[in-house]
N, C-alpha and C. Protein backbone atom coordinates (compact mmCIF):
# COMPACT_ATOMS: atom_id res chain seq x y z
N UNK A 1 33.07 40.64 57.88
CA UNK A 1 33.33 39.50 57.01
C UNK A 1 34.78 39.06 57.17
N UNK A 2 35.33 37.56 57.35
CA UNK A 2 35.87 37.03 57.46
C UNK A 2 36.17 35.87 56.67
N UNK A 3 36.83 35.91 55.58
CA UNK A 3 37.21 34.60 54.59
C UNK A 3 38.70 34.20 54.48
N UNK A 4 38.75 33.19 54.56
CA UNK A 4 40.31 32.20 54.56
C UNK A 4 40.47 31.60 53.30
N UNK A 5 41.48 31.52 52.36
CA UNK A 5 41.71 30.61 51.81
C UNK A 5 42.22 29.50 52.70
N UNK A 6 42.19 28.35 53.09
CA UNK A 6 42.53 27.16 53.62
C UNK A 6 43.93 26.94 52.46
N UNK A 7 45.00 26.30 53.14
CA UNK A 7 46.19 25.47 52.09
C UNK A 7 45.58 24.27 51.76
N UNK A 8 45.15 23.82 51.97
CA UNK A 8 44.40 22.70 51.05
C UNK A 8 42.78 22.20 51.83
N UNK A 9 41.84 21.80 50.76
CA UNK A 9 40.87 21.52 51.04
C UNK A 9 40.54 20.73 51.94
N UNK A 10 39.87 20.50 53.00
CA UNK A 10 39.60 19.20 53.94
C UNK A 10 38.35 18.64 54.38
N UNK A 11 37.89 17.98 54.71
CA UNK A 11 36.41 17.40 54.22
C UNK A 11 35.49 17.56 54.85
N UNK A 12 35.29 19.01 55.24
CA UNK A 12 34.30 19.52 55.62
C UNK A 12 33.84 20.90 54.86
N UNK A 13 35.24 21.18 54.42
CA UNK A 13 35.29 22.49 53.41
C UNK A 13 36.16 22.24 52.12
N UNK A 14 35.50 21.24 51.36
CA UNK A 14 35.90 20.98 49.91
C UNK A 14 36.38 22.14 48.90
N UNK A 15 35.05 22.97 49.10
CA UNK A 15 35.62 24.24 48.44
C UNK A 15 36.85 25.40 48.47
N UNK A 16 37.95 24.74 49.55
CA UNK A 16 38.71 25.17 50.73
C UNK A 16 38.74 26.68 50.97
N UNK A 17 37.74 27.11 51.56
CA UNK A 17 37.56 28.26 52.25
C UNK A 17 36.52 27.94 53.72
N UNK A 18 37.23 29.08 54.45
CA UNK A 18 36.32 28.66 56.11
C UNK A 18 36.17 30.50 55.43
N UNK A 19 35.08 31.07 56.40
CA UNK A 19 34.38 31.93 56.58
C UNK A 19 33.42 31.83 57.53
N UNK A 20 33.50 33.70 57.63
CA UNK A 20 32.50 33.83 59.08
C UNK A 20 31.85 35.33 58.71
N UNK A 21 30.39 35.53 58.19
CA UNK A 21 30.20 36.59 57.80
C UNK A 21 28.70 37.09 58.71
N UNK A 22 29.04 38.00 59.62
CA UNK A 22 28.12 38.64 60.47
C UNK A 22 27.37 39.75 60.32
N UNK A 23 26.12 40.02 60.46
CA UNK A 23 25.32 41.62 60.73
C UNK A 23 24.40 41.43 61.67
N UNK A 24 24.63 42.73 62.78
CA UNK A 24 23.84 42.19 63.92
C UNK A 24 23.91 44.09 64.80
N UNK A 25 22.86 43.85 65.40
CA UNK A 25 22.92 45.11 65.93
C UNK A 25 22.81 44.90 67.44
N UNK A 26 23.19 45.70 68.27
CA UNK A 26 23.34 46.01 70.16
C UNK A 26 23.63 44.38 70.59
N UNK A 27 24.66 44.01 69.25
CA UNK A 27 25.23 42.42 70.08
C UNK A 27 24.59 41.21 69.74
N UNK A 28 23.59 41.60 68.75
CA UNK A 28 22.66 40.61 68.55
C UNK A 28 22.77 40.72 66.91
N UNK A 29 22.91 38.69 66.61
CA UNK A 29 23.16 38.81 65.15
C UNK A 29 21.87 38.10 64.44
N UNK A 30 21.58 39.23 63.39
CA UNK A 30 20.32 39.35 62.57
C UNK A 30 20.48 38.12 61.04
N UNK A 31 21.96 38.18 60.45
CA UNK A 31 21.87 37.46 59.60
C UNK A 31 23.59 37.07 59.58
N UNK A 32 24.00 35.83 59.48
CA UNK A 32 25.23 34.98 59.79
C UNK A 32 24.94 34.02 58.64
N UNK A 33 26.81 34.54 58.22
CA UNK A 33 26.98 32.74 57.28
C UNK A 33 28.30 32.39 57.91
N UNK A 34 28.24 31.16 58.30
CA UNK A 34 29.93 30.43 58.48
C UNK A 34 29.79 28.82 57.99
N UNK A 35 30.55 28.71 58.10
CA UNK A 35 30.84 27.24 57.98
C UNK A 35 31.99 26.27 59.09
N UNK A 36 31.59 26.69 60.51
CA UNK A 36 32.48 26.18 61.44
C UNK A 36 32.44 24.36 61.34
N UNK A 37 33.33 23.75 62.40
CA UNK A 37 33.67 22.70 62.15
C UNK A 37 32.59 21.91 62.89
N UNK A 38 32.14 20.47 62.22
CA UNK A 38 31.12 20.27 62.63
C UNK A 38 29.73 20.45 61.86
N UNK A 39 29.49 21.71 61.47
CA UNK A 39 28.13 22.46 61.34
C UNK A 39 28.19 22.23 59.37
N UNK A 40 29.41 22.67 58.53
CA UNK A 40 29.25 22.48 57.77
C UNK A 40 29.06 23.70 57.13
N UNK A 41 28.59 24.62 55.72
CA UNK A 41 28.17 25.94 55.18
C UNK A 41 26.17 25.59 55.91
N UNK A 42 26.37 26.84 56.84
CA UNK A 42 25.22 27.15 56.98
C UNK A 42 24.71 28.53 56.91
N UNK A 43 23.92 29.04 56.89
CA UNK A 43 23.42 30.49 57.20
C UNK A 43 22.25 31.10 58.36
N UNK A 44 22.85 32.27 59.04
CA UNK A 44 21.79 32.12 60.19
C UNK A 44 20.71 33.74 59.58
N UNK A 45 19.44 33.52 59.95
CA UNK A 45 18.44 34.76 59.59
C UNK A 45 17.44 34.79 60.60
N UNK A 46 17.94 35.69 61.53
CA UNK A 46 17.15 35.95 62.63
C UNK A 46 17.04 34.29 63.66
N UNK A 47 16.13 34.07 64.02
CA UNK A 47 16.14 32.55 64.23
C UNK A 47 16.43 31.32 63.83
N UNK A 48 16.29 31.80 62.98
CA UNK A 48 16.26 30.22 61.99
C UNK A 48 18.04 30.11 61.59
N UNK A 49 18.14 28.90 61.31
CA UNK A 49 19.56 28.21 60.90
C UNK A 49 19.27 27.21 59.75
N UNK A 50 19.74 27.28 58.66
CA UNK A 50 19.39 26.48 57.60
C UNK A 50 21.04 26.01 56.92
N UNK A 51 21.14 24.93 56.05
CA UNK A 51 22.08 24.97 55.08
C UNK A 51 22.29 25.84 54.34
N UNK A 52 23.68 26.24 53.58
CA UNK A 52 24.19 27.18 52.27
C UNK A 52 24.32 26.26 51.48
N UNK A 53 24.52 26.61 50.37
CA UNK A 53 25.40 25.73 49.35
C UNK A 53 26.18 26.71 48.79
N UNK A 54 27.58 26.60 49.06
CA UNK A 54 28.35 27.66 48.64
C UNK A 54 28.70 26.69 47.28
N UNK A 55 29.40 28.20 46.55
CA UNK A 55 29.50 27.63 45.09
C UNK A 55 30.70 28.48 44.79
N UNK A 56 30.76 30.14 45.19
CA UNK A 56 31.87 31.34 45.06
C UNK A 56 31.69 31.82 46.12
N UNK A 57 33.36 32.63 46.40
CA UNK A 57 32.98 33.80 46.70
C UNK A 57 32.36 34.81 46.79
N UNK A 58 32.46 35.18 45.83
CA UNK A 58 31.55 36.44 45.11
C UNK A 58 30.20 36.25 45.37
N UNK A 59 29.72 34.94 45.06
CA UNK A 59 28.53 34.33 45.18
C UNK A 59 27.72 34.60 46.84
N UNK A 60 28.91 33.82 47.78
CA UNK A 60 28.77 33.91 48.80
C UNK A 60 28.32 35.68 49.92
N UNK A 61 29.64 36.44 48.92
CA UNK A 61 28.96 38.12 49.52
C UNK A 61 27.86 38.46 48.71
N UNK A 62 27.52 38.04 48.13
CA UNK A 62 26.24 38.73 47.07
C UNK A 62 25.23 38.31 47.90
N UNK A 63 24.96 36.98 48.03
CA UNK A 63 23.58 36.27 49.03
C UNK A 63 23.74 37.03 50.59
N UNK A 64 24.84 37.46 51.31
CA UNK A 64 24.70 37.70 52.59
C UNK A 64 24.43 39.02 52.14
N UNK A 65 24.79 40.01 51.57
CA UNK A 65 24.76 41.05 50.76
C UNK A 65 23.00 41.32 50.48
N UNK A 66 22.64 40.23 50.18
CA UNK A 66 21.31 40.61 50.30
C UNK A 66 20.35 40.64 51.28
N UNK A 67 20.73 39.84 51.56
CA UNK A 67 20.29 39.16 53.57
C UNK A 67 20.01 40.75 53.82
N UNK A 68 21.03 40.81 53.85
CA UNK A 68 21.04 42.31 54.61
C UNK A 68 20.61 43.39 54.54
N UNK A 69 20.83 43.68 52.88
CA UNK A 69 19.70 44.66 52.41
C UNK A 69 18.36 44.18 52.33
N UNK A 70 17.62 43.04 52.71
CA UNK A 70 16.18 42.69 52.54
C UNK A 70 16.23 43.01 54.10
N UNK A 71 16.78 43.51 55.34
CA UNK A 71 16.75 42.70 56.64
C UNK A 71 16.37 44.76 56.57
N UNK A 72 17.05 45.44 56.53
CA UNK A 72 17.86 46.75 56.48
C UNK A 72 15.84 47.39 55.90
N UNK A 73 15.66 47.01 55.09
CA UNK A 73 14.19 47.20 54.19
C UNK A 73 13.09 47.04 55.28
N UNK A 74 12.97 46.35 55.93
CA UNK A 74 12.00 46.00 57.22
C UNK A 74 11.97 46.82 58.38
């Protein structure tokens, strides 16, 4: 996990934080949240790539947080 406060917000990351939060095994990532430039808050789960809607921090490790323990369960 990787989180920035940004010095000021910019209009792709209103909430001004960039982040990059990975779990992945032999190189290969199982569940991803970032919000790179361009792409916007998204989240990755196995294949699929969908939107986030970030809201917190806290918020934000709790949902990948689970990702993982539902991924970890399988």
């Amino acid at each position: 996990m990787v989180i920035w406060k940004l010095e000021r917000p910019d209009q792709e990351r209103r909430h001004g934080f960039k982040y990059r939060l990975y779990y992945g095994r032999d190189g290969q990532r199982i569940v991803g949240y970032d919000n790179e430039k361009g792409k916007g808050d998204h989240r990755h789960y196995r294949d699929r790539e969908e939107p986030y809607v970030f809201t917190t921090v806290d918020r934000l490790i709790e949902d990948f947080n689970a990702d993982v323990k539902k991924e970890e369960r399988q």
